[in-house]
Protein backbone atom coordinates (compact mmCIF):
# COMPACT_ATOMS: atom_id res chain seq x y z
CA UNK A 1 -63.59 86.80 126.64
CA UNK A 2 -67.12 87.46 125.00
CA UNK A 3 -70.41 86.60 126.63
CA UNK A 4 -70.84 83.08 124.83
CA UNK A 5 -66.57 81.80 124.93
CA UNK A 6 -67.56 82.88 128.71
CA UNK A 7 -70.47 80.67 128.77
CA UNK A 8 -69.44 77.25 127.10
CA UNK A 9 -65.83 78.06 128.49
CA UNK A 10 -63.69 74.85 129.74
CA UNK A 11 -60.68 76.11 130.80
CA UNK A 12 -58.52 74.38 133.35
CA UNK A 13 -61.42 71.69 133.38
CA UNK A 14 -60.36 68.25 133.17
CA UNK A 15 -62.35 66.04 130.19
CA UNK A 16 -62.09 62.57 130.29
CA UNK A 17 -63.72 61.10 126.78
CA UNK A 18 -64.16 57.01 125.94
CA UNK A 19 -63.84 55.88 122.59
CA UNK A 20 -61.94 59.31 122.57
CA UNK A 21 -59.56 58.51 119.66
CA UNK A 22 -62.05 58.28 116.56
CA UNK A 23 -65.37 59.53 114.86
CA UNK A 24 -67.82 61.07 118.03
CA UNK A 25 -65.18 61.33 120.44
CA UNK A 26 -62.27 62.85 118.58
CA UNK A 27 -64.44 65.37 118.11
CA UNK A 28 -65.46 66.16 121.32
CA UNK A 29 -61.88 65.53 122.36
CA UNK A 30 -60.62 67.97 120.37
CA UNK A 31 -63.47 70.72 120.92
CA UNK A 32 -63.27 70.53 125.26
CA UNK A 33 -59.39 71.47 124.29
CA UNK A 34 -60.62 73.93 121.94
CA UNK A 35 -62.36 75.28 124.88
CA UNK A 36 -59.27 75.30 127.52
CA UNK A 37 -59.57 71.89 128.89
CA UNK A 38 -56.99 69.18 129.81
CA UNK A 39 -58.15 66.16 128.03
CA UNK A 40 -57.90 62.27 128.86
CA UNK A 41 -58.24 60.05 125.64
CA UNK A 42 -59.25 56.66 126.35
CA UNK A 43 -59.89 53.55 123.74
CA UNK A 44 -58.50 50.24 123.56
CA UNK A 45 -55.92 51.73 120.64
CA UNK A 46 -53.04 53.15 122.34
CA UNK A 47 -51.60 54.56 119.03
CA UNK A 48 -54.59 56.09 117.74
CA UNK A 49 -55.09 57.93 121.36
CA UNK A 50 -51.31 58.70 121.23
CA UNK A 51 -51.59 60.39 117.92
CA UNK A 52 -54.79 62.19 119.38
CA UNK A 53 -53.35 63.40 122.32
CA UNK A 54 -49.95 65.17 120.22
CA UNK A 55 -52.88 66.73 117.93
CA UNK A 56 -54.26 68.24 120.72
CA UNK A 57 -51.51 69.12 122.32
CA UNK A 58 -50.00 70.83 119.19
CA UNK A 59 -53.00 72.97 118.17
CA UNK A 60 -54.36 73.78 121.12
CA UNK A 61 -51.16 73.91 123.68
CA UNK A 62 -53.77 71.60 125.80
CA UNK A 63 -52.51 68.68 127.76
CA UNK A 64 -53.37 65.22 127.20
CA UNK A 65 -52.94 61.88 128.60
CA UNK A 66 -53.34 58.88 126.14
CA UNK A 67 -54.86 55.84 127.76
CA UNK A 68 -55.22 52.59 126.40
CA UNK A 69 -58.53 50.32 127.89
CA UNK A 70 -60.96 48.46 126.79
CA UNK A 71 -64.31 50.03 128.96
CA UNK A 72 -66.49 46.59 128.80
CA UNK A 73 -63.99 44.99 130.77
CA UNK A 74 -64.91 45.69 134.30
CA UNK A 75 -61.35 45.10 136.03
CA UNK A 76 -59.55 47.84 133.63
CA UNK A 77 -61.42 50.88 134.95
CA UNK A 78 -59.67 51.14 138.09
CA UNK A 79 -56.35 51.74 136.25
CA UNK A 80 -57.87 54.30 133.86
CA UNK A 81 -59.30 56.76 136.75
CA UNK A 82 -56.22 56.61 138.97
CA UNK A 83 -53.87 57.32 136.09
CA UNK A 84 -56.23 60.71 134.83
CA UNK A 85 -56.07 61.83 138.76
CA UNK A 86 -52.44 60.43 138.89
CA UNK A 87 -51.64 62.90 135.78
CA UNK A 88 -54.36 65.71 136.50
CA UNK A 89 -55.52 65.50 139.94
CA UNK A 90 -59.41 65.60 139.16
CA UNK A 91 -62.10 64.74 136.22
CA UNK A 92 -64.39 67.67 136.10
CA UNK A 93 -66.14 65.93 132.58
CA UNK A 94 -66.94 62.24 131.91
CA UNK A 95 -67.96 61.50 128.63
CA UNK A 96 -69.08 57.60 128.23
CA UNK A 97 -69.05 57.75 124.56
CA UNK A 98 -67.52 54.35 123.91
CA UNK A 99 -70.04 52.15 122.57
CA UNK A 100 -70.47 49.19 119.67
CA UNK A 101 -73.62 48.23 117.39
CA UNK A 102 -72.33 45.10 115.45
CA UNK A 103 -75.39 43.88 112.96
CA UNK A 104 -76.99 40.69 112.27
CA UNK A 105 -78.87 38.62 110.02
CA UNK A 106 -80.97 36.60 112.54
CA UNK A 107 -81.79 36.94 116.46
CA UNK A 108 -80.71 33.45 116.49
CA UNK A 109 -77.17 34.64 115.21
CA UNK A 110 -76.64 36.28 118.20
CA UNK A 111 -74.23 34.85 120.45
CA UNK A 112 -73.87 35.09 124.10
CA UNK A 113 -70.43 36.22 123.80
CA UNK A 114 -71.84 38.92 120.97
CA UNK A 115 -74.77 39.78 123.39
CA UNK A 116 -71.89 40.32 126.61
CA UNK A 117 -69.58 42.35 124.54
CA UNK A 118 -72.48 44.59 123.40
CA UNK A 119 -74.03 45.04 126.63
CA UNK A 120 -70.44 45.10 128.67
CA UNK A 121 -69.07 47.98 126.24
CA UNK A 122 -72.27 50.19 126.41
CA UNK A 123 -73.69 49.66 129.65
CA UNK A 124 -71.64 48.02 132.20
CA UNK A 125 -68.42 49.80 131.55
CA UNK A 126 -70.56 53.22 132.05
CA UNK A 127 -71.57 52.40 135.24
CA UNK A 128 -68.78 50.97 136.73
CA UNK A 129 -66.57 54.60 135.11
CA UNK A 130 -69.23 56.52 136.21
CA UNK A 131 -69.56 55.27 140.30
CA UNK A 132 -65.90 55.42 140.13
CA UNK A 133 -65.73 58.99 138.83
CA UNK A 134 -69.08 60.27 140.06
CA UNK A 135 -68.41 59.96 144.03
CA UNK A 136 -64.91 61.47 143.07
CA UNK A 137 -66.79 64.34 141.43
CA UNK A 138 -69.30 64.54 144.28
CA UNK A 139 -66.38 64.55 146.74
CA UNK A 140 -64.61 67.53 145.36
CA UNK A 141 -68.33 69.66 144.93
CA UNK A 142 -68.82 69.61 141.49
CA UNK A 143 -68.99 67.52 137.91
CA UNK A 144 -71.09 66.67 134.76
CA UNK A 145 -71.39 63.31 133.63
CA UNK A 146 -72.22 62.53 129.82
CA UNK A 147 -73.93 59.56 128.94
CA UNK A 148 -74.00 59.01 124.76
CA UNK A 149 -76.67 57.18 123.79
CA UNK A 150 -78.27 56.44 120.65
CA UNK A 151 -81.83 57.37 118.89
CA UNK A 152 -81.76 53.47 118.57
CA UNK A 153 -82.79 53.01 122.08
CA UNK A 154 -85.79 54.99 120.99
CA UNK A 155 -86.53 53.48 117.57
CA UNK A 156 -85.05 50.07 117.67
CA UNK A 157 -84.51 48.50 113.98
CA UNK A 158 -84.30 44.17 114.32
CA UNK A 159 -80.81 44.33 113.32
CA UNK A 160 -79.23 46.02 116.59
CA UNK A 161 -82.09 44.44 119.72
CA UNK A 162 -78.99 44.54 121.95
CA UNK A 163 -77.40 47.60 121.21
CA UNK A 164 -80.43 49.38 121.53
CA UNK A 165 -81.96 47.54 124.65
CA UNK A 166 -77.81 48.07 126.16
CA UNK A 167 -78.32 52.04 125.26
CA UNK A 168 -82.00 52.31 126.84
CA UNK A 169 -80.19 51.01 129.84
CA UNK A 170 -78.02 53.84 129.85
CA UNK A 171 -80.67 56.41 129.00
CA UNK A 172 -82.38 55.10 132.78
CA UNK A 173 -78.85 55.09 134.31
CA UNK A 174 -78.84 58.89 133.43
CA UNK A 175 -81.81 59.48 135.42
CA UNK A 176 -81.13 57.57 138.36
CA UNK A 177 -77.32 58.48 138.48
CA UNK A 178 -78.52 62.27 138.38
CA UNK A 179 -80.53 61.39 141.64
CA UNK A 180 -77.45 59.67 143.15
CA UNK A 181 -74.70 62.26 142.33
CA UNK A 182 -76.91 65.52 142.75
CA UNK A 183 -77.06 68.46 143.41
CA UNK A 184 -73.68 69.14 142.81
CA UNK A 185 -73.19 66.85 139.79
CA UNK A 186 -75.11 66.53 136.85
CA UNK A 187 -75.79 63.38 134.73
CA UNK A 188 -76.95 63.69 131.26
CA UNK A 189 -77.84 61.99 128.12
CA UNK A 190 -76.72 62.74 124.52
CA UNK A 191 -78.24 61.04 122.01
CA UNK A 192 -77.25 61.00 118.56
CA UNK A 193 -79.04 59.96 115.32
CA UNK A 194 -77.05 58.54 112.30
CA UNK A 195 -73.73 60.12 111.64
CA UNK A 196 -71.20 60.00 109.36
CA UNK A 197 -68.12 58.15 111.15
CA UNK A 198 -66.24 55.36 110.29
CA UNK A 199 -69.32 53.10 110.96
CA UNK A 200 -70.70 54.69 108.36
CA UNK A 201 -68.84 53.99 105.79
CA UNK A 202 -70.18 50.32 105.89
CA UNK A 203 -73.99 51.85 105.21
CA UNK A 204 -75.63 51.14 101.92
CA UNK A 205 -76.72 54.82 101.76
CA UNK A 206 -78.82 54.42 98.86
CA UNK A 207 -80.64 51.97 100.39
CA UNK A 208 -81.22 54.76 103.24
CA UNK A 209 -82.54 57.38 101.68
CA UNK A 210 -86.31 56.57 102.06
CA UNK A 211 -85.40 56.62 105.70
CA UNK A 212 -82.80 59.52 105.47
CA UNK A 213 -85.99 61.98 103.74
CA UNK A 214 -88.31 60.93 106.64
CA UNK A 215 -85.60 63.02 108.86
CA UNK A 216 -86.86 66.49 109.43
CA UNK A 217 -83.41 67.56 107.71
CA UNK A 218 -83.31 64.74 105.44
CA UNK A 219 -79.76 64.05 106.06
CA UNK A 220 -77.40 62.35 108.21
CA UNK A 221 -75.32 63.90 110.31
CA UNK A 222 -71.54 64.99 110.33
CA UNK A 223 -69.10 64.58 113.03
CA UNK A 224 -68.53 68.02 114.13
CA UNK A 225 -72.20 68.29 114.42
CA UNK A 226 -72.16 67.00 117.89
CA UNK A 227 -70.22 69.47 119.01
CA UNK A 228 -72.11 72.08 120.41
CA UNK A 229 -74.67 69.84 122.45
CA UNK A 230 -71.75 68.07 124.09
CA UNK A 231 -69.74 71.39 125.21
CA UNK A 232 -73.61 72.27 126.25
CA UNK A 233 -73.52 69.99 128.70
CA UNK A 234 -70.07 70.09 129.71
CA UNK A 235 -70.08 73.38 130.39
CA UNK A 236 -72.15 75.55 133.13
CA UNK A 237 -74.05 76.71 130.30
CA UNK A 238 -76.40 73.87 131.34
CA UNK A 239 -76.14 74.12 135.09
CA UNK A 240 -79.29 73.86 135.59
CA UNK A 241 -79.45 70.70 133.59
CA UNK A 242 -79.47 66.80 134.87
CA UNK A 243 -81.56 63.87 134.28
CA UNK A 244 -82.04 65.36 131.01
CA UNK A 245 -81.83 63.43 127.30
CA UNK A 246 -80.68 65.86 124.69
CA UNK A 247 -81.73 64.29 121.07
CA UNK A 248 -79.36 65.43 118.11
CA UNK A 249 -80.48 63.62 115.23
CA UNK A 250 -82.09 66.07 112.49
CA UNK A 251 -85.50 65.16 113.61
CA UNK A 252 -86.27 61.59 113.78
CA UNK A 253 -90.18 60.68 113.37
């Protein structure tokens, strides 16, 4: 094993993703197998984790367990950690990537159930995973919590006022979690700009590209480009790193 597999390695880790079975968290799915972990797909589609999982576990010789939940209900979570320690004893990596951003045309056409769904799926169902799995982690001496966030919590557009006040909320749970679970686990942010998932294909691009060419690299981002921040921080490459938000967005102004 060279220098850098040795640094970002994974294996024999256990990596449990949210919103594991599409766009972000496929790919970060399929990279912690890529490098040697056991992975735990979770998302309220058990057929799209399914067909994750046997992806994973046929190019990578990885296991997986496929786990169907919906993370902004409160009273699922439970089932979801003891099932991953049922099947692999331990989570060394949570990654709360599940998350929503529906759009609007009017603050007023925001209803309460919208504004509990958005603020349930990207904040309250993080916490909850993360006290569950945290003490867990701080029990057995080690662990690294990922919190995905959103440069929307930084530059908040009209159209997404919950989504973006739901995703600051998660950027201050990093920092107070990291104080709670420390020193032996570390709790970090990674925050994403615009990238081309399945959202995305909704965007009127043209529309965008004023805003796309005020990007330093005048682009949005692929998939795959999260990558290497996310194994980053799963791995002891950043083991000196908590508390910390880690911006991958090509350079927002």
């Amino acid at each position: 094993m060279g220098y850098a597999e040795g640094l970002f390695d994974l294996t024999d880790r256990v990596v449990l993703v949210t919103g594991g079975s599409r766009g972000l968290g496929r790919e970060m799915v399929l990279a912690a197998a890529r490098c040697g972990a056991d992975v735990v797909i979770a998302s309220r589609d058990q057929a799209a984790c399914d067909a994750v999982a046997r992806e994973v576990e046929e190019t990578t010789g990885r296991r997986a367990l496929a786990y169907a939940v919906h993370v902004g209900r409160w009273d699922q979570l439970d089932g979801l950690v003891d099932a991953a320690y049922e099947r692999f004893g331990k989570i060394d990596v949570l990654i709360n990537n599940a998350g929503m951003s529906p759009t609007y045309d009017s603050l007023t056409d925001v209803s309460e159930k919208l504004f509990d769904a958005v603020v349930n799926l990207n904040f309250k169902g993080p916490f909850r995973l993360s006290a569950l799995i945290g003490e867990r982690m701080v029990a057995a001496g080690r662990g690294s919590i990922i919190n995905v966030s959103s440069t929307g919590s930084l530059r908040p557009m009209a159209s997404i006022v919950p989504y973006a006040g739901a995703k600051a909320a998660l950027n201050a749970m990093t920092e107070g979690l990291a104080q709670a679970f420390g020193p032996t686990v570390r709790v970090n942010t990674l925050m994403p700009g615009q990238m081309r998932t399945d959202v995305a294909k909704a965007w009127d691009l043209a529309a965008m590209e004023p805003s796309i060419k005020r990007i330093a690299l005048q682009r949005i981002g692929e998939p795959a480009e999260i990558v290497g921040a996310a194994i980053f921080l799963a791995s002891d490459a950043s083991s000196y790193t908590t508390g910390a938000t880690l911006r991958v967005d090509g350079g927002i102004p």
